[in-house]
N, C-alpha and C. Protein backbone atom coordinates (compact mmCIF):
# COMPACT_ATOMS: atom_id res chain seq x y z
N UNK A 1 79.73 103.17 207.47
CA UNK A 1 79.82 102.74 206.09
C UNK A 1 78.95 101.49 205.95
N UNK A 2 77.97 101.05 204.96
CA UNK A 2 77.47 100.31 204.42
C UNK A 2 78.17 99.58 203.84
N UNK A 3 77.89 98.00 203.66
CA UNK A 3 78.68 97.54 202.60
C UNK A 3 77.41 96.70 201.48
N UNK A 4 77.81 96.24 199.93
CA UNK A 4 76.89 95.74 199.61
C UNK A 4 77.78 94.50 198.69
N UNK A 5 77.05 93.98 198.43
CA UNK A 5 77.36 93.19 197.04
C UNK A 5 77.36 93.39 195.56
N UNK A 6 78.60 93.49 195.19
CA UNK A 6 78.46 94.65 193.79
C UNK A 6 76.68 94.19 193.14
N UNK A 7 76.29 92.89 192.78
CA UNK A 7 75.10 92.60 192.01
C UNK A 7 73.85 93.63 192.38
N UNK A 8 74.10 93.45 194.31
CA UNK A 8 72.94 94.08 194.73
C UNK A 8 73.33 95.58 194.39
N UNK A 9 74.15 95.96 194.60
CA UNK A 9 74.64 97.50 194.68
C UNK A 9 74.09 97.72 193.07
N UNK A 10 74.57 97.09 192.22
CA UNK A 10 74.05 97.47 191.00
C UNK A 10 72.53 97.87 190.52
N UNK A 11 71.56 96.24 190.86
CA UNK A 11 70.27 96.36 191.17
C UNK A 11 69.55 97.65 192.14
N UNK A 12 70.64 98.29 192.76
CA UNK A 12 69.40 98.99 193.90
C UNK A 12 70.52 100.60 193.84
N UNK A 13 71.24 100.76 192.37
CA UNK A 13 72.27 102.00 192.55
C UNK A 13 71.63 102.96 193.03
N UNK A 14 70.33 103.20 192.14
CA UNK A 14 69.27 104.76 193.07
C UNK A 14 69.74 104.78 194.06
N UNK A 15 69.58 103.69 195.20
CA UNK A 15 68.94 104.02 196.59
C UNK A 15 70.55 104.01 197.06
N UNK A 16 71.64 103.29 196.60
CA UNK A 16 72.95 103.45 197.17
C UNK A 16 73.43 104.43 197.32
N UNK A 17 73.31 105.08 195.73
CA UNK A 17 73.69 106.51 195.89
C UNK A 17 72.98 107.79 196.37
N UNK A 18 71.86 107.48 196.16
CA UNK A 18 70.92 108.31 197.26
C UNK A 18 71.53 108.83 198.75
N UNK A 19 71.99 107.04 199.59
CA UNK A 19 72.86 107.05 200.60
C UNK A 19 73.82 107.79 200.78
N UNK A 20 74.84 107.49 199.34
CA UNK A 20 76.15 108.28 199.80
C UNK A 20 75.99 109.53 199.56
N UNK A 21 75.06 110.19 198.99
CA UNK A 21 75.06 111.78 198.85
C UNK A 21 74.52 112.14 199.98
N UNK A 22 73.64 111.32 201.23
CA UNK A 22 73.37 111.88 202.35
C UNK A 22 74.62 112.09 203.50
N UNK A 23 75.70 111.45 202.81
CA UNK A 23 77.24 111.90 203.69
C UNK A 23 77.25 109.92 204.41
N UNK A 24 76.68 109.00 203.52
CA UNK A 24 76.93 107.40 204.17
C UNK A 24 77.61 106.85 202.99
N UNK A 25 79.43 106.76 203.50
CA UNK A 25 79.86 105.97 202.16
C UNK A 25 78.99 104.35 202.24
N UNK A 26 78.92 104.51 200.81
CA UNK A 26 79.00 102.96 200.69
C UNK A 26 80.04 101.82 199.92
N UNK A 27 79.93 100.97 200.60
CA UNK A 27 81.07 100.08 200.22
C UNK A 27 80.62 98.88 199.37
N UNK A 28 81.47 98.59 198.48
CA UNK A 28 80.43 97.86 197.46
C UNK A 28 81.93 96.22 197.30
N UNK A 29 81.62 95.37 197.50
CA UNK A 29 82.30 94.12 197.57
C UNK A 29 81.92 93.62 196.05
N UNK A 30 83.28 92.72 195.90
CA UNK A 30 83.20 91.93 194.69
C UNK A 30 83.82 90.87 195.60
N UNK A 31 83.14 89.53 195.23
CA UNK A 31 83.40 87.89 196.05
C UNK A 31 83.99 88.10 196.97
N UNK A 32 83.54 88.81 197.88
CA UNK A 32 83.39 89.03 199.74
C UNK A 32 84.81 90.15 199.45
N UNK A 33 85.54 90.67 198.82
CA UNK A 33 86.21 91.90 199.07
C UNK A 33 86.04 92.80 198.65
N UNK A 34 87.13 93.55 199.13
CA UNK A 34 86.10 95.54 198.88
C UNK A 34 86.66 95.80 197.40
N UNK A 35 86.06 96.54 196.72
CA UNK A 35 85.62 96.87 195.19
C UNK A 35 85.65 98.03 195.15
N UNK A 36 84.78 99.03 195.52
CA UNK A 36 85.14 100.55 195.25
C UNK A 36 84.15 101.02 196.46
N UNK A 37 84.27 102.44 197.00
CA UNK A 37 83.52 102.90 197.88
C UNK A 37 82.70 103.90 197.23
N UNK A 38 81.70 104.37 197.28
CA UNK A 38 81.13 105.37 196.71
C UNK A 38 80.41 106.05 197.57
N UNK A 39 81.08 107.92 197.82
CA UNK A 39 80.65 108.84 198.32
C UNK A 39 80.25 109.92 197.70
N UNK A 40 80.10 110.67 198.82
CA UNK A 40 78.90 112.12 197.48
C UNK A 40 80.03 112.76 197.49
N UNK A 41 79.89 113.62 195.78
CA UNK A 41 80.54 114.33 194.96
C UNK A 41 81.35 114.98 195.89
N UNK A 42 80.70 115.99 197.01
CA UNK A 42 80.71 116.69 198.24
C UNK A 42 82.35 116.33 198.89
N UNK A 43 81.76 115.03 199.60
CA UNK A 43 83.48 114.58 200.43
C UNK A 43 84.30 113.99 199.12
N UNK A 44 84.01 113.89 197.69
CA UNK A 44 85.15 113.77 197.26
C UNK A 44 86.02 114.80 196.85
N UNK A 45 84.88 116.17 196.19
CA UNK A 45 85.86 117.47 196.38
C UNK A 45 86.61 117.91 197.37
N UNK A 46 85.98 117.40 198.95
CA UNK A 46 87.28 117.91 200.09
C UNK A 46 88.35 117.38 199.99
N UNK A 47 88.82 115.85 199.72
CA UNK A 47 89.78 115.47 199.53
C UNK A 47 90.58 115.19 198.45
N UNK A 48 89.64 115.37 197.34
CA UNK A 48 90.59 115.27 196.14
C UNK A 48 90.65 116.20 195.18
N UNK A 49 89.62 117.51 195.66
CA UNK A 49 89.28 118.30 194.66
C UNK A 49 90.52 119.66 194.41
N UNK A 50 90.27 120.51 193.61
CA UNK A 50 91.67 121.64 193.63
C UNK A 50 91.42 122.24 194.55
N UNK A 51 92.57 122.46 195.24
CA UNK A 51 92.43 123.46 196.60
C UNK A 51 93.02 124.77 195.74
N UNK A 52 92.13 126.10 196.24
CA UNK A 52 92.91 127.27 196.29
C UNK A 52 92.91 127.78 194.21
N UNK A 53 93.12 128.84 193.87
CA UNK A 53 93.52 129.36 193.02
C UNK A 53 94.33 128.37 191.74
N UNK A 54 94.21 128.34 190.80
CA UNK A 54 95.80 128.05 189.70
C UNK A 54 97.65 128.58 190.60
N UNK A 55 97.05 130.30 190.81
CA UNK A 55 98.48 130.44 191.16
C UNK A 55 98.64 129.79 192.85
N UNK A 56 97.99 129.28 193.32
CA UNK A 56 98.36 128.88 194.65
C UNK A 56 98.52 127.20 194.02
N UNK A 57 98.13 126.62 193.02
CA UNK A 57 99.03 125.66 192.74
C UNK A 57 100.30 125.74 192.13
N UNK A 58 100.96 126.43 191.58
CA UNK A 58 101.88 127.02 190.75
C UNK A 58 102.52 127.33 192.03
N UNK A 59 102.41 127.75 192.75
CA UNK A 59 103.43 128.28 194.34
C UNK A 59 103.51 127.33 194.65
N UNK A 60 102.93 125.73 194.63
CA UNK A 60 103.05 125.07 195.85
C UNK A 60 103.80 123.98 195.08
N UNK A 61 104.28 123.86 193.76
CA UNK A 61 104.95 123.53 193.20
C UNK A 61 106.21 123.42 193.34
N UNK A 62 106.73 121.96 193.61
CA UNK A 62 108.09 121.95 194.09
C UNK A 62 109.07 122.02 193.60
N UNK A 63 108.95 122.12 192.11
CA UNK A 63 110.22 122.55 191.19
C UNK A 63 109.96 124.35 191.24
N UNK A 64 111.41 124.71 190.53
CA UNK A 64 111.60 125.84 190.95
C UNK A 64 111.05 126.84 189.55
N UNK A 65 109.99 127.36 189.56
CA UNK A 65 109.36 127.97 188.72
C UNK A 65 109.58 129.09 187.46
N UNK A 66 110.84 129.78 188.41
CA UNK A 66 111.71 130.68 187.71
C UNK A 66 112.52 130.30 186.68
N UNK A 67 113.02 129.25 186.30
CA UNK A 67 114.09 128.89 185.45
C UNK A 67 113.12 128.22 184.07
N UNK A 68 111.89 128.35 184.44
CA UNK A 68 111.02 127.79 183.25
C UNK A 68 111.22 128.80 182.37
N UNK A 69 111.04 128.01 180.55
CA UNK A 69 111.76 128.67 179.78
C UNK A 69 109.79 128.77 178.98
N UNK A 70 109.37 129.79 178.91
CA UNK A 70 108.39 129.75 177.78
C UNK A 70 108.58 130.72 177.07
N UNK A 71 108.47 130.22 175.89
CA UNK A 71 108.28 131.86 174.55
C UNK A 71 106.91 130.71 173.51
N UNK A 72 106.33 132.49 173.11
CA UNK A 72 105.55 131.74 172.33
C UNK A 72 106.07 131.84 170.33
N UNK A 73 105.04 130.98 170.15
CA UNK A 73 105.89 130.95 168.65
C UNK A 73 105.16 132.11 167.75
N UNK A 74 106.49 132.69 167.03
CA UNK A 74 106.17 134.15 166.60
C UNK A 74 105.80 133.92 164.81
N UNK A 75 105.96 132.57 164.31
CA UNK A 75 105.32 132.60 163.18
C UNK A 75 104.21 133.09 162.80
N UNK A 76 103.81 133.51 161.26
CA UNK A 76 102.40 134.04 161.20
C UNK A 76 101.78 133.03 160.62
N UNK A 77 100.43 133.07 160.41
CA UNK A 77 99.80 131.96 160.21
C UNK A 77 99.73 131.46 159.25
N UNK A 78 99.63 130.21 158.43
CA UNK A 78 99.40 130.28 157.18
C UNK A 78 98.25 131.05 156.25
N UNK A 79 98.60 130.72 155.31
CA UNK A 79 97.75 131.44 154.67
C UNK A 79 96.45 129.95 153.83
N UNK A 80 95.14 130.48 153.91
CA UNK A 80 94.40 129.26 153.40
C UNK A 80 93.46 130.04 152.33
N UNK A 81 93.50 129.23 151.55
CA UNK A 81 92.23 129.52 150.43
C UNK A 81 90.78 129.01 150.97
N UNK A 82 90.15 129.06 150.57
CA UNK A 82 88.67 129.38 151.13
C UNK A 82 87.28 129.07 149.88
């Protein structure tokens, strides 16, 4: 990991992020502490992105799915002038 100084990091973002899309986080400091890290799109979908299907989130759901109550609403629509 790189680290920078947010000012410089700002001044030189091309080439930072250039970095982190080659798979080099970089670490970006505000008055000598860490500020935000910035990696490519890439390793942030492995760890934060949706894993798997809708229904493989819906399964992995820890409330119990069955007792959900949906109906849809059977009104008709209004009517509009035009």
């Amino acid at each position: 990991m790189i680290a920078h100084q947010l000012q410089t990091a700002k001044q030189r973002f091309s080439a930072v992020a250039e970095s982190a899309a080659k798979g080099v986080p970089q670490l970006v400091t505000k008055h000598g502490h860490p500020f935000v890290v910035i990696v490519s799109a890439t390793e942030w979908q492995k760890t934060h992105g949706l894993q798997g299907s809708i229904m493989d989130v819906l399964k992995a759901c820890p409330e119990d799915l069955n007792d959900l109550r949906i109906s849809r609403n059977k009104d008709l629509p209004r009517q509009l002038s035009l």
